[in-house]
N, C-alpha and C. Protein backbone atom coordinates (compact mmCIF):
# COMPACT_ATOMS: atom_id res chain seq x y z
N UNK A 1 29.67 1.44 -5.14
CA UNK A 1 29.52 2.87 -4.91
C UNK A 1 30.87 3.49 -4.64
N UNK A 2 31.32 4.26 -5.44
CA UNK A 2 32.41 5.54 -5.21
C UNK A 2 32.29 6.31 -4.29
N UNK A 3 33.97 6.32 -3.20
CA UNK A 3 33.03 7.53 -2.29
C UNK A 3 34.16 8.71 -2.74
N UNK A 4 33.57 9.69 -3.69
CA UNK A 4 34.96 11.09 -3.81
C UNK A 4 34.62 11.91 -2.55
N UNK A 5 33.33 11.97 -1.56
CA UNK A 5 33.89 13.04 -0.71
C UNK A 5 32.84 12.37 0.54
N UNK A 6 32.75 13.27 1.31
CA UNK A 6 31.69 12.58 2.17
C UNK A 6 29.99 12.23 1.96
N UNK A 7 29.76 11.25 2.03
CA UNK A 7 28.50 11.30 1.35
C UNK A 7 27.36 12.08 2.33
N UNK A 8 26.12 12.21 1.34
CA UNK A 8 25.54 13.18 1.62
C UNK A 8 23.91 12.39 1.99
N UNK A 9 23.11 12.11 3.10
CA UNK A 9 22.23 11.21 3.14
C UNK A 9 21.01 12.21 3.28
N UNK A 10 19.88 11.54 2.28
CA UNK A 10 18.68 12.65 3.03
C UNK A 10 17.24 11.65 3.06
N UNK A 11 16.04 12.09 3.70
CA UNK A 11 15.19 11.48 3.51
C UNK A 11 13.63 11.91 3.31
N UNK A 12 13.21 11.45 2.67
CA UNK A 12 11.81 12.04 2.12
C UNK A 12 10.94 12.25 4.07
N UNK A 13 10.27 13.63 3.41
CA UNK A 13 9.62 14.39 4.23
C UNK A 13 8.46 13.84 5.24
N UNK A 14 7.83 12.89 4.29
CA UNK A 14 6.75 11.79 4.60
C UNK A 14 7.27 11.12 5.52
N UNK A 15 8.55 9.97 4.88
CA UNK A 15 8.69 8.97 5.61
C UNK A 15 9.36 9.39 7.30
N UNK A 16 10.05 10.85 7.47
CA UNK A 16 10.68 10.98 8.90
C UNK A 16 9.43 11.19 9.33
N UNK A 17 8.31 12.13 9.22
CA UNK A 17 7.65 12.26 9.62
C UNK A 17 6.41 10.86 10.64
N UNK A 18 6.57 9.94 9.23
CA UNK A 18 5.56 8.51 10.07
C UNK A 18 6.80 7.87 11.31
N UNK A 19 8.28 8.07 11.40
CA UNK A 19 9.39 8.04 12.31
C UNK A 19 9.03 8.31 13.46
N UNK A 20 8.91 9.78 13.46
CA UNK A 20 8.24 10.54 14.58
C UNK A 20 7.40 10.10 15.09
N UNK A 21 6.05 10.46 14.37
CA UNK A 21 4.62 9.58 14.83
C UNK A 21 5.03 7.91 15.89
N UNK A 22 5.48 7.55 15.20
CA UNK A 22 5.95 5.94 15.87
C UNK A 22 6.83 6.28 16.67
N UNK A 23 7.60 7.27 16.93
CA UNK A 23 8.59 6.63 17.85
C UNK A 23 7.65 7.71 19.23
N UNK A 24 6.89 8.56 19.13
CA UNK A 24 5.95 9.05 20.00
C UNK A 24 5.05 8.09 20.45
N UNK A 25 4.51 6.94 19.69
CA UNK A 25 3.52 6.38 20.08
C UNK A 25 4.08 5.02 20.79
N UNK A 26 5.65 4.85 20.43
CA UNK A 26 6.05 3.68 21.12
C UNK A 26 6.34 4.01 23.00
N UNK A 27 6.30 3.01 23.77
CA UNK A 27 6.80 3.17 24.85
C UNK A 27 8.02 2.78 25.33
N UNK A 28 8.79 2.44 24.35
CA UNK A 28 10.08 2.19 24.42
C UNK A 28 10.74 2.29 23.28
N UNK A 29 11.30 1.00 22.54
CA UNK A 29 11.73 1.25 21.45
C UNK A 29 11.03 0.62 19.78
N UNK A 30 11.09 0.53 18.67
CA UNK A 30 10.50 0.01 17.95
C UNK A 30 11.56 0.35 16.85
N UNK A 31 11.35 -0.51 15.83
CA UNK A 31 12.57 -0.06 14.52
C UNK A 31 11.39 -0.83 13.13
N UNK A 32 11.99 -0.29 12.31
CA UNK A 32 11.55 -0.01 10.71
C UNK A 32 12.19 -0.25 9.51
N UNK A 33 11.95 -0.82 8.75
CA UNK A 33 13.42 -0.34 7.85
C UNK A 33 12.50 -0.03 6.45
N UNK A 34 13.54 0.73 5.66
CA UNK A 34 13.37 2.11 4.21
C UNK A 34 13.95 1.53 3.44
N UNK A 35 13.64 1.81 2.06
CA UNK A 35 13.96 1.55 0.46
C UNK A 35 15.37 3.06 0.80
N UNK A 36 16.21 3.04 -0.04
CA UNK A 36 17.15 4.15 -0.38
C UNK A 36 17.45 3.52 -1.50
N UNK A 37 17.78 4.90 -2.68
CA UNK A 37 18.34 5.11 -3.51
C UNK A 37 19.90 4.76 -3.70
N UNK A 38 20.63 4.96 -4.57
CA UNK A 38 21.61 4.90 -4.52
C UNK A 38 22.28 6.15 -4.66
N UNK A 39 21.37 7.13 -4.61
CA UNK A 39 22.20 8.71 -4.37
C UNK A 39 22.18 8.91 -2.75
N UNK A 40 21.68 7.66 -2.06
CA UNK A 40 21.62 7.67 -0.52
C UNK A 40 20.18 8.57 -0.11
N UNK A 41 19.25 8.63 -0.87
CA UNK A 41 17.05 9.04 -0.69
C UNK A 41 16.92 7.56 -0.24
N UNK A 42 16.59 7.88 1.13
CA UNK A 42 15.85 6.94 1.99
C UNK A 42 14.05 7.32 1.66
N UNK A 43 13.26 6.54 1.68
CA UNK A 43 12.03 6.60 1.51
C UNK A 43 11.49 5.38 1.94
N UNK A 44 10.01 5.28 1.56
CA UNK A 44 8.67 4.58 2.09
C UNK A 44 9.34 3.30 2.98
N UNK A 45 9.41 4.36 4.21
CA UNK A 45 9.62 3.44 5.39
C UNK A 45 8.18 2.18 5.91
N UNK A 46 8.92 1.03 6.31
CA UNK A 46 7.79 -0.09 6.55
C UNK A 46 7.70 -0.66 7.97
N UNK A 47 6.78 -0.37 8.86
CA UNK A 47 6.53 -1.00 9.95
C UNK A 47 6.14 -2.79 9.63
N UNK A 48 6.83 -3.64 10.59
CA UNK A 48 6.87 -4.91 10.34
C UNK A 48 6.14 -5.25 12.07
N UNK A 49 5.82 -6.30 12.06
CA UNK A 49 5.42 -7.36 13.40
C UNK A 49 6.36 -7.27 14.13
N UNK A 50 6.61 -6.57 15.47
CA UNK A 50 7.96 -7.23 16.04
C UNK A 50 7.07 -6.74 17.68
N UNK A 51 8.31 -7.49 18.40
CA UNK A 51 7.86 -7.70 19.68
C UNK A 51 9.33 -6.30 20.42
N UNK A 52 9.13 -5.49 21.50
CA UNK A 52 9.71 -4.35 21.74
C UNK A 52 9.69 -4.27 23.46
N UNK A 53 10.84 -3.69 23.89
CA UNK A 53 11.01 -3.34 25.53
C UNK A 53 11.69 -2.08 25.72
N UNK A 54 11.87 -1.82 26.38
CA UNK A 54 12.31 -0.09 26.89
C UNK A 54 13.57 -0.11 26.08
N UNK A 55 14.47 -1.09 26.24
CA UNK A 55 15.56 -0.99 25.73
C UNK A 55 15.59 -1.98 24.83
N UNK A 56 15.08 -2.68 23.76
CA UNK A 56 15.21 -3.51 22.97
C UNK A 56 13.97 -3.50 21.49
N UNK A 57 14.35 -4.12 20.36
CA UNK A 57 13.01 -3.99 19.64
C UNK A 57 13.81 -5.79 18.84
N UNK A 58 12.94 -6.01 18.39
CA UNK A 58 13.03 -7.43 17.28
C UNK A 58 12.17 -7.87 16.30
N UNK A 59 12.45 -7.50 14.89
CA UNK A 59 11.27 -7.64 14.22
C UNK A 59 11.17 -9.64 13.83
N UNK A 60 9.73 -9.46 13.39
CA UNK A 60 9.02 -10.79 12.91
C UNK A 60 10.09 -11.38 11.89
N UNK A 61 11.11 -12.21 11.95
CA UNK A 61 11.44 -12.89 10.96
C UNK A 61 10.75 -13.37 9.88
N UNK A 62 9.80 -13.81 10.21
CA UNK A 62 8.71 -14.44 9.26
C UNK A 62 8.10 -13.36 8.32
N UNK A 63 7.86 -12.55 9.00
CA UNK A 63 6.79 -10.98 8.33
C UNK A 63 8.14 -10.52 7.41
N UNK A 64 9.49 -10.26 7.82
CA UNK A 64 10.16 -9.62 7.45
C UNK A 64 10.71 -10.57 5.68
N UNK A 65 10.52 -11.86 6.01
CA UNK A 65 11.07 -12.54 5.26
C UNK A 65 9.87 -12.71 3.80
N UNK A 66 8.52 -12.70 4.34
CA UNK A 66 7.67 -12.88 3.38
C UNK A 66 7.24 -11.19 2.66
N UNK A 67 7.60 -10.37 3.34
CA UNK A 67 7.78 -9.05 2.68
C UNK A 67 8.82 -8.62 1.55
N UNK A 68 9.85 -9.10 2.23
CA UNK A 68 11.20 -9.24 0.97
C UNK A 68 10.82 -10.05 -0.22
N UNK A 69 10.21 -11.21 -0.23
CA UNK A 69 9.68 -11.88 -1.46
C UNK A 69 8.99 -11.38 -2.10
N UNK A 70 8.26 -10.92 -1.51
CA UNK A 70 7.18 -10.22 -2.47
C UNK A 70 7.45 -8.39 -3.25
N UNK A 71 8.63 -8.78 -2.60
CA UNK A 71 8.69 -6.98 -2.96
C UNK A 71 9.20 -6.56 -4.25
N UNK A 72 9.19 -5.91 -5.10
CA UNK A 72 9.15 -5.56 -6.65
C UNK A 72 11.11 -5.50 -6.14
N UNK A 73 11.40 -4.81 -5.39
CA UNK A 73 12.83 -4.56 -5.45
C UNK A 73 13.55 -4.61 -4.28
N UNK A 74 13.89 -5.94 -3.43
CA UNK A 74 14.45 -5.62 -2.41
C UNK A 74 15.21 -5.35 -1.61
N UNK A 75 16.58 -5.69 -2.94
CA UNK A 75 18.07 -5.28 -2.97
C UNK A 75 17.63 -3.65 -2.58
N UNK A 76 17.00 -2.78 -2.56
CA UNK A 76 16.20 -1.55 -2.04
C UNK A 76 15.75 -1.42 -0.80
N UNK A 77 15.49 -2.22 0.08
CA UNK A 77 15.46 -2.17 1.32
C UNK A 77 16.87 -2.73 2.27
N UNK A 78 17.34 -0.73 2.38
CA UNK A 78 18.56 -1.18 2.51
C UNK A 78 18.69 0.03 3.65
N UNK A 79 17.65 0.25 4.73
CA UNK A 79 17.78 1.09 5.59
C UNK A 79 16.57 0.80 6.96
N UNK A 80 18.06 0.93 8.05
CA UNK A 80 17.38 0.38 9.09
C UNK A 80 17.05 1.46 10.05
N UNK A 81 15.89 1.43 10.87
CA UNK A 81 15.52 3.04 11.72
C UNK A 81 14.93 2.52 12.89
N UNK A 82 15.38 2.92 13.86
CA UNK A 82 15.00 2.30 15.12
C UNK A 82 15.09 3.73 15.94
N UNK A 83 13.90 3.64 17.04
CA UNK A 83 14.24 4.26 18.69
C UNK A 83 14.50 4.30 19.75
N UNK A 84 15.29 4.86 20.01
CA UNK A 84 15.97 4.66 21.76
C UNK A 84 14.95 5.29 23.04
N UNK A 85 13.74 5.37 22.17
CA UNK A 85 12.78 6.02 23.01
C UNK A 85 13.32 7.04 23.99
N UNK A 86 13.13 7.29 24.95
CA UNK A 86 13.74 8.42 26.06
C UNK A 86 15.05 8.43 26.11
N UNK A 87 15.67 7.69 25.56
CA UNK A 87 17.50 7.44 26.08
C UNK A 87 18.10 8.45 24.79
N UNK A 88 19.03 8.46 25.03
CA UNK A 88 20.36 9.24 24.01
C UNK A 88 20.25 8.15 23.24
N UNK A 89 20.91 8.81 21.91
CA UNK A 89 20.79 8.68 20.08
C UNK A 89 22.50 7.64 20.42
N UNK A 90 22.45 6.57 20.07
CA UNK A 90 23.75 5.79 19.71
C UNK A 90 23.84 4.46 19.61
N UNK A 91 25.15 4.16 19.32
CA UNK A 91 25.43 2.63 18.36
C UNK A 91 25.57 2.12 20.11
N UNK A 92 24.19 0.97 19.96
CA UNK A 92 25.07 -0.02 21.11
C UNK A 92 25.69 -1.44 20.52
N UNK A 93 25.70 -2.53 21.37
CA UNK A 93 26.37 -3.40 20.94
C UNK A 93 25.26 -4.39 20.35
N UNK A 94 23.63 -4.46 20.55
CA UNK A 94 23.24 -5.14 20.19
C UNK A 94 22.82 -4.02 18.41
N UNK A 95 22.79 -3.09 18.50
CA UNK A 95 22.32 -2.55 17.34
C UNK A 95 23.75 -3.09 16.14
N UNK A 96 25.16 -2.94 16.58
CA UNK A 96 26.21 -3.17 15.79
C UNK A 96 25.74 -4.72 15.60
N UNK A 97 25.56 -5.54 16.40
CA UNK A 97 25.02 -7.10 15.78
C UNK A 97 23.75 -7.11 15.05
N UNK A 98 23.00 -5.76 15.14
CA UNK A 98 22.15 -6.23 14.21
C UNK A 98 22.32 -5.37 12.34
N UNK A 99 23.49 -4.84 12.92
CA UNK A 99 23.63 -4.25 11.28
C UNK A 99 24.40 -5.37 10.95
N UNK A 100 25.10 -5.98 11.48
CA UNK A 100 26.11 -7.38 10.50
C UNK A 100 25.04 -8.11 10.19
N UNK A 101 24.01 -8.49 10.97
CA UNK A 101 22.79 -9.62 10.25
C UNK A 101 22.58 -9.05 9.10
N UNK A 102 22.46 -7.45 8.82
CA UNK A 102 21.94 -6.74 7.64
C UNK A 102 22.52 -6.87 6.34
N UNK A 103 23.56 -7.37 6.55
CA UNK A 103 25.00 -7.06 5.49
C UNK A 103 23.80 -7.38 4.11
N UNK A 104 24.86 -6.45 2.94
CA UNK A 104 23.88 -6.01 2.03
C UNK A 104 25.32 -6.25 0.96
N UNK A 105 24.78 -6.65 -0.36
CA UNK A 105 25.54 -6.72 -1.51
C UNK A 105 26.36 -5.43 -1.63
N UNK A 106 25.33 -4.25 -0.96
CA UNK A 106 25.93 -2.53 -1.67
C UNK A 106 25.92 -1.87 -0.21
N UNK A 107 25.04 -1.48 0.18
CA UNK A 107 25.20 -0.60 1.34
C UNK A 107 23.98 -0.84 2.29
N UNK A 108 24.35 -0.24 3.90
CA UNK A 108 23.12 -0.31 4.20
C UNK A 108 23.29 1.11 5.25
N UNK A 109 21.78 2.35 5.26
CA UNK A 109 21.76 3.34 6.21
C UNK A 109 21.58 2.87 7.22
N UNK A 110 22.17 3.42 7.99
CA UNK A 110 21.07 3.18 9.31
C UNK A 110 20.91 4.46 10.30
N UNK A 111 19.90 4.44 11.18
CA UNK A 111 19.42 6.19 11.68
C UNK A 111 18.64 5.32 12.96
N UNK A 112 19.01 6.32 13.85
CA UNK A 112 18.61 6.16 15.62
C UNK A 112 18.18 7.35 15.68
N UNK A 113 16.93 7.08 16.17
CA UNK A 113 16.21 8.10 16.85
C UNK A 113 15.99 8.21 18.33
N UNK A 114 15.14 9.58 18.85
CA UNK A 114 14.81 8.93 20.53
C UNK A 114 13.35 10.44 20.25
N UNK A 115 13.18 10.61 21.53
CA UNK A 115 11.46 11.01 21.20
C UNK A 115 12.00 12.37 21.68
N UNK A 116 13.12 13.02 21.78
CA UNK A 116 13.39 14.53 21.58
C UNK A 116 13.79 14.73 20.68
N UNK A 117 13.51 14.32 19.26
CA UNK A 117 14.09 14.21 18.05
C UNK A 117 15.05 14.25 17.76
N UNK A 118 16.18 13.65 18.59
CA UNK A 118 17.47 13.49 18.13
C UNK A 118 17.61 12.81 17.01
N UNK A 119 19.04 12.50 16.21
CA UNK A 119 19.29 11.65 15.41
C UNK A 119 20.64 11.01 15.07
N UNK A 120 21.01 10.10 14.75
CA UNK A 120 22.24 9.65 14.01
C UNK A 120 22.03 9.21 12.95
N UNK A 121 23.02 9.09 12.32
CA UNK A 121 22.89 8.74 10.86
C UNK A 121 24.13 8.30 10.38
N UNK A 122 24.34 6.68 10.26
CA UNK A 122 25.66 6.42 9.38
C UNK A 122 25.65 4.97 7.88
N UNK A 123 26.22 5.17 7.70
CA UNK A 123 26.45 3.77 6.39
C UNK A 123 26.93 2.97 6.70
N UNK A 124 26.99 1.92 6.49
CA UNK A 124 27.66 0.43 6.41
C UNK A 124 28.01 0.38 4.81
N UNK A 125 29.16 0.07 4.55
CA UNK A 125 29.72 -1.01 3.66
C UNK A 125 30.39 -1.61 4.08
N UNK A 126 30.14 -2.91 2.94
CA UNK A 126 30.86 -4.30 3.64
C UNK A 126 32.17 -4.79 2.12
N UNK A 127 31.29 -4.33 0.89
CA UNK A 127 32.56 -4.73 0.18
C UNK A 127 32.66 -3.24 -1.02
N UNK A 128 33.98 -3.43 -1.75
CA UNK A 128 35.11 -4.46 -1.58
C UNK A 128 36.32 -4.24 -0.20
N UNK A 129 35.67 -3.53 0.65
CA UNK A 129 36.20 -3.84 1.69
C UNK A 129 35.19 -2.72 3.23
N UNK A 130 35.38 -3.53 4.01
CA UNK A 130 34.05 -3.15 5.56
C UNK A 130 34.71 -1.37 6.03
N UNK A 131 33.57 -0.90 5.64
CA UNK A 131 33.62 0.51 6.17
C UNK A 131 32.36 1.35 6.81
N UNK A 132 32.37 1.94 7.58
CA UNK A 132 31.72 2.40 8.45
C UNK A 132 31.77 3.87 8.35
N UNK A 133 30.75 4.96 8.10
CA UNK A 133 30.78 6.04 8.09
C UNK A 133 29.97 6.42 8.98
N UNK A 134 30.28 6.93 10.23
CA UNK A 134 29.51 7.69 11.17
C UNK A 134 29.04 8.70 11.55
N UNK A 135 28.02 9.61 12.09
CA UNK A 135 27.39 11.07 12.41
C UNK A 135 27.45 11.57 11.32
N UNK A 136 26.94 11.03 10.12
CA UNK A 136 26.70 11.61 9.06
C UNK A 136 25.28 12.66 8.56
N UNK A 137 25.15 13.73 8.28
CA UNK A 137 23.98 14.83 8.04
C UNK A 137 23.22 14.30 7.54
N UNK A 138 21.62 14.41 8.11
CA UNK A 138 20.78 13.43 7.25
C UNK A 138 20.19 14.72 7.21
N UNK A 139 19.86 15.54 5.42
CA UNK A 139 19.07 16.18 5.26
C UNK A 139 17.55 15.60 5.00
N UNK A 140 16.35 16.70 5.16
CA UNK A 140 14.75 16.01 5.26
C UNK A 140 15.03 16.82 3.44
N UNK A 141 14.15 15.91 2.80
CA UNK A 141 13.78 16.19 1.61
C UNK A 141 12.45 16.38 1.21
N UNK A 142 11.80 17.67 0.93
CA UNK A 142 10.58 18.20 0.82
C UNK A 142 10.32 17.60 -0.52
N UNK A 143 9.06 17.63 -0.26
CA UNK A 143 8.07 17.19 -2.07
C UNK A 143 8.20 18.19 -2.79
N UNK A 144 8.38 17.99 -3.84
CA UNK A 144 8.71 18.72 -5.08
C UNK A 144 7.23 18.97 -5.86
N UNK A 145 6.33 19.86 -5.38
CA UNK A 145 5.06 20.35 -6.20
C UNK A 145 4.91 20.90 -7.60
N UNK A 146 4.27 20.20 -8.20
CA UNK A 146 4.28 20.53 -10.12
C UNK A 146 3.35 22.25 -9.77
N UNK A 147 4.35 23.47 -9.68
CA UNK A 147 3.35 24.52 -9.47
C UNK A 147 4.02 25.40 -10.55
N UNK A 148 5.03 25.05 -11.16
CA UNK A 148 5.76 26.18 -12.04
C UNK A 148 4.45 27.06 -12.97
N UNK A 149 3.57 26.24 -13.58
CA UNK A 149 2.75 26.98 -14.48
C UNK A 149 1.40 27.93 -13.64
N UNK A 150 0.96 27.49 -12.38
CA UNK A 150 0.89 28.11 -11.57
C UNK A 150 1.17 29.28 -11.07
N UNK A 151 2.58 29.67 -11.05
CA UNK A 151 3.37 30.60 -10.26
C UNK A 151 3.35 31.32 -11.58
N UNK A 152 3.74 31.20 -12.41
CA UNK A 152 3.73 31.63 -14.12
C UNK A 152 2.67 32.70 -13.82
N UNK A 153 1.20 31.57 -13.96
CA UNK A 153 0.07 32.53 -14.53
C UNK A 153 -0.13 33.78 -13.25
N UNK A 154 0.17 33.55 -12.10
CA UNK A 154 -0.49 34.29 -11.23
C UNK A 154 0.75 35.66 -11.42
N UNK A 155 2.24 35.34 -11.83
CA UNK A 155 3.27 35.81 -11.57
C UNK A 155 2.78 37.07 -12.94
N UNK A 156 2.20 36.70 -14.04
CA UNK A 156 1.78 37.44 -15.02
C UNK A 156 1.03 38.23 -14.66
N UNK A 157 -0.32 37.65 -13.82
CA UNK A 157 -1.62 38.06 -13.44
C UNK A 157 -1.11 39.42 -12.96
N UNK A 158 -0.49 39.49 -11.84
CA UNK A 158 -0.52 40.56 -10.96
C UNK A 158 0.83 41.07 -10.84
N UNK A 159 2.27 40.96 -11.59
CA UNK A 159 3.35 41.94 -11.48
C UNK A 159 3.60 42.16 -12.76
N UNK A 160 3.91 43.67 -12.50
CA UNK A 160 4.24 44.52 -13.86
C UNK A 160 5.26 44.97 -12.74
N UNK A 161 6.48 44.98 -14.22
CA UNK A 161 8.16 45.14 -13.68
C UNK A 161 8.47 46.25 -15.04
N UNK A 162 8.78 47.34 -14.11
CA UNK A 162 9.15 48.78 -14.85
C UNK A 162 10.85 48.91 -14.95
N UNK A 163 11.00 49.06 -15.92
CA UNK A 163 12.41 49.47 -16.42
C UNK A 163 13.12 50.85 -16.16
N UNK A 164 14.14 50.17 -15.43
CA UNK A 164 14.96 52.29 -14.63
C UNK A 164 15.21 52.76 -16.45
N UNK A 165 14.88 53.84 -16.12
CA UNK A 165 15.33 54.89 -17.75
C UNK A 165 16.80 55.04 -17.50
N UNK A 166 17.37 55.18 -18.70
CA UNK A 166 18.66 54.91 -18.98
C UNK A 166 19.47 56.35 -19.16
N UNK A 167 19.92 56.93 -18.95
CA UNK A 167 20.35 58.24 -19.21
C UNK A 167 20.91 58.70 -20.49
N UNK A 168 20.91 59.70 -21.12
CA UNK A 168 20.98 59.86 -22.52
C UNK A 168 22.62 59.77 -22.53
N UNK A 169 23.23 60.08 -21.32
CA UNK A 169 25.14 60.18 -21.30
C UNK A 169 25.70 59.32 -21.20
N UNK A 170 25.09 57.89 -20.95
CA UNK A 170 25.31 56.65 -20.08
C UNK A 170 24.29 55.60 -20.04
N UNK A 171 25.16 54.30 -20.74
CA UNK A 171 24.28 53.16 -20.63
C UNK A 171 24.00 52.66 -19.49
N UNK A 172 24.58 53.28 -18.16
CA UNK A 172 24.57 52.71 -16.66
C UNK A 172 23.62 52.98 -16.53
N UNK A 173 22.43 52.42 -15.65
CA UNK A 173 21.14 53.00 -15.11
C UNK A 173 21.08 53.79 -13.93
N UNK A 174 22.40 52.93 -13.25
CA UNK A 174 22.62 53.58 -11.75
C UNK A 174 23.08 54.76 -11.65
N UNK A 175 23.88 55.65 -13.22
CA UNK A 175 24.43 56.65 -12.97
C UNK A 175 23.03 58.03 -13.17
N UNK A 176 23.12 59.35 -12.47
CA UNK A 176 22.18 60.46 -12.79
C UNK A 176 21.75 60.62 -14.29
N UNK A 177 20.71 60.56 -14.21
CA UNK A 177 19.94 60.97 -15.90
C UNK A 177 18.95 61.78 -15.85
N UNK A 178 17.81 61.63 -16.80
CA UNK A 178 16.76 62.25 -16.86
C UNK A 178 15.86 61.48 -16.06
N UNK A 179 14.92 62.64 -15.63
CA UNK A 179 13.96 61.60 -14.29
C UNK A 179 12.98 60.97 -15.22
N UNK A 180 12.80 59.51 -14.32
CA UNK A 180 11.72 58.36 -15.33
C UNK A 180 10.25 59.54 -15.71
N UNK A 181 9.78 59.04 -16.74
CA UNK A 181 8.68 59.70 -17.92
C UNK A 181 7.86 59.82 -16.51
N UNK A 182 7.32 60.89 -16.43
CA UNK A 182 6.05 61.12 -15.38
C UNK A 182 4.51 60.29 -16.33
N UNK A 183 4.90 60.32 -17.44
CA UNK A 183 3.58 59.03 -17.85
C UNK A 183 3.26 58.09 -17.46
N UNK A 184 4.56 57.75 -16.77
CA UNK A 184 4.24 56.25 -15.73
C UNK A 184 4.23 56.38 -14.57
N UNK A 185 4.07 57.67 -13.97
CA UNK A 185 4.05 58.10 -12.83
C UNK A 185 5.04 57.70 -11.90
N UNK A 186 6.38 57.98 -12.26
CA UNK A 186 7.42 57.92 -12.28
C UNK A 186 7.35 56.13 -10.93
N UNK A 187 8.19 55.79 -10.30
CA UNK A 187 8.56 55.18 -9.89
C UNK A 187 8.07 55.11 -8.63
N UNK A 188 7.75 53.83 -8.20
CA UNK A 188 6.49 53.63 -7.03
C UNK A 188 7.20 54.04 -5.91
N UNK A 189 7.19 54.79 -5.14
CA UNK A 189 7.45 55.02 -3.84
C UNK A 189 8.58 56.91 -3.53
N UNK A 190 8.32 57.12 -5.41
CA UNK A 190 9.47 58.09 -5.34
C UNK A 190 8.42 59.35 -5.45
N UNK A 191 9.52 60.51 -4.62
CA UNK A 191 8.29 61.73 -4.45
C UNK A 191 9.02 62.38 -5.57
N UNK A 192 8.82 63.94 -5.62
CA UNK A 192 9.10 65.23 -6.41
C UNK A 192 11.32 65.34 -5.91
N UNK A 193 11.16 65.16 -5.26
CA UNK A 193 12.61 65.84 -4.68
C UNK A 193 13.68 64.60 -5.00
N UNK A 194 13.09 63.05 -4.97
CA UNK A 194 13.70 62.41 -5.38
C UNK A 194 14.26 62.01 -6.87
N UNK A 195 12.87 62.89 -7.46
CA UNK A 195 12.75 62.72 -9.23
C UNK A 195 13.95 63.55 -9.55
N UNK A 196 14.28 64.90 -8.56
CA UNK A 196 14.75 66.14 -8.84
C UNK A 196 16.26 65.59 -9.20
N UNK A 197 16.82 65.15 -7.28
CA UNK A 197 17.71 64.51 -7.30
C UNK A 197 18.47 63.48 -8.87
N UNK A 198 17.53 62.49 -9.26
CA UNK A 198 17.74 61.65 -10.24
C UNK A 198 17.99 62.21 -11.59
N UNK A 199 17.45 63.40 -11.32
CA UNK A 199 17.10 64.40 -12.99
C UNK A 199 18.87 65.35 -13.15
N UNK A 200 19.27 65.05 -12.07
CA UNK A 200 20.75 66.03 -11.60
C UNK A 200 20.37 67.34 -11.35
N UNK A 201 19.24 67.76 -10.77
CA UNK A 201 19.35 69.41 -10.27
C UNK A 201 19.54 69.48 -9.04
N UNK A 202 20.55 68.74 -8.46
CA UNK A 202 20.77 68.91 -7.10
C UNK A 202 22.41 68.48 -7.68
């Protein structure tokens, strides 16, 4: 991965959302880890078996290991999400030992939460050489609804868009002309004095 500027991380709408949910329902801490893209789209985050304390979480080696096998793509599970439950959002020393266990061929996110919805958000790379990008913007990424033909028909249904009359002196519309055709009953919201104005008898 090329980095030309700062990268830009975001994550589907769904998956922060089941974040939340879990890190409300935990009583301390609990962690997860997400598929991401390589445009840095974190998505379909996965709760695993793990055992958790106010200040600690540890997932199932075993669960974690027989999930990766089976998974269509797992060079893709390359994002780790954990909560600090009630405490402040940050890198401690056992979370930095557990992103080196993570080390990844390409990259790996990782994002701290706590249950006032704070957040962090940074990258790991490890080659071709170990870099660390920190407090990086994690935008939420909304679903993209197939409504264009939708918005179309209704957008037909019900707006009619009237054309300013053009003045016989001037292709400008904005400059004084003749007042719009009273056949169309001139222009929605305009009275007699404004037509006058527009017509130049003022």
């Amino acid at each position: 991965m090329k980095l030309k500027s700062v990268p830009r991380v975001s994550i589907d709408a769904k998956a922060l959302e089941k974040v939340w949910q879990w890190t409300a329902l935990a009583k301390g801490e609990f962690s997860c880890l997400a598929m991401v893209t390589n445009d840095l789209h974190v998505h379909d985050v996965q709760l695993f078996d793990q055992v958790n304390t106010a200040a600690s979480t540890e997932l199932d080696q075993g669960a974690l290991a027989k999930f990766l096998v089976h998974h269509p793509a797992p060079e893709l599970v390359r994002c780790h999400i954990h909560s600090h439950g009630s405490l402040q959002v940050f890198w401690s020393q056992q979370d930095e030992a557990c992103f080196e266990g993570l080390e990844t061929e390409s990259f790996l996110v990782a994002i701290v939460v706590n249950k006032r919805h704070e957040l962090k958000c940074r990258l790991d790379i490890w080659k071709p050489f170990r870099l660390t990008l920190d407090d990086l913007a994690l935008e939420v990424r909304l679903p993209r609804y197939e409504l264009k033909g939708e918005c179309e028909q209704a957008f037909a249904r019900h707006v009619t868009e009237l054309q300013p009359v053009v003045s016989r002196w001037t292709s400008d519309p904005r400059q004084p002309g003749p007042a719009p055709s009273r056949n169309l009953g001139g222009w929605p919201g305009w009275d007699d004095e404004d037509l006058a104005v527009w017509g130049g008898e003022r």
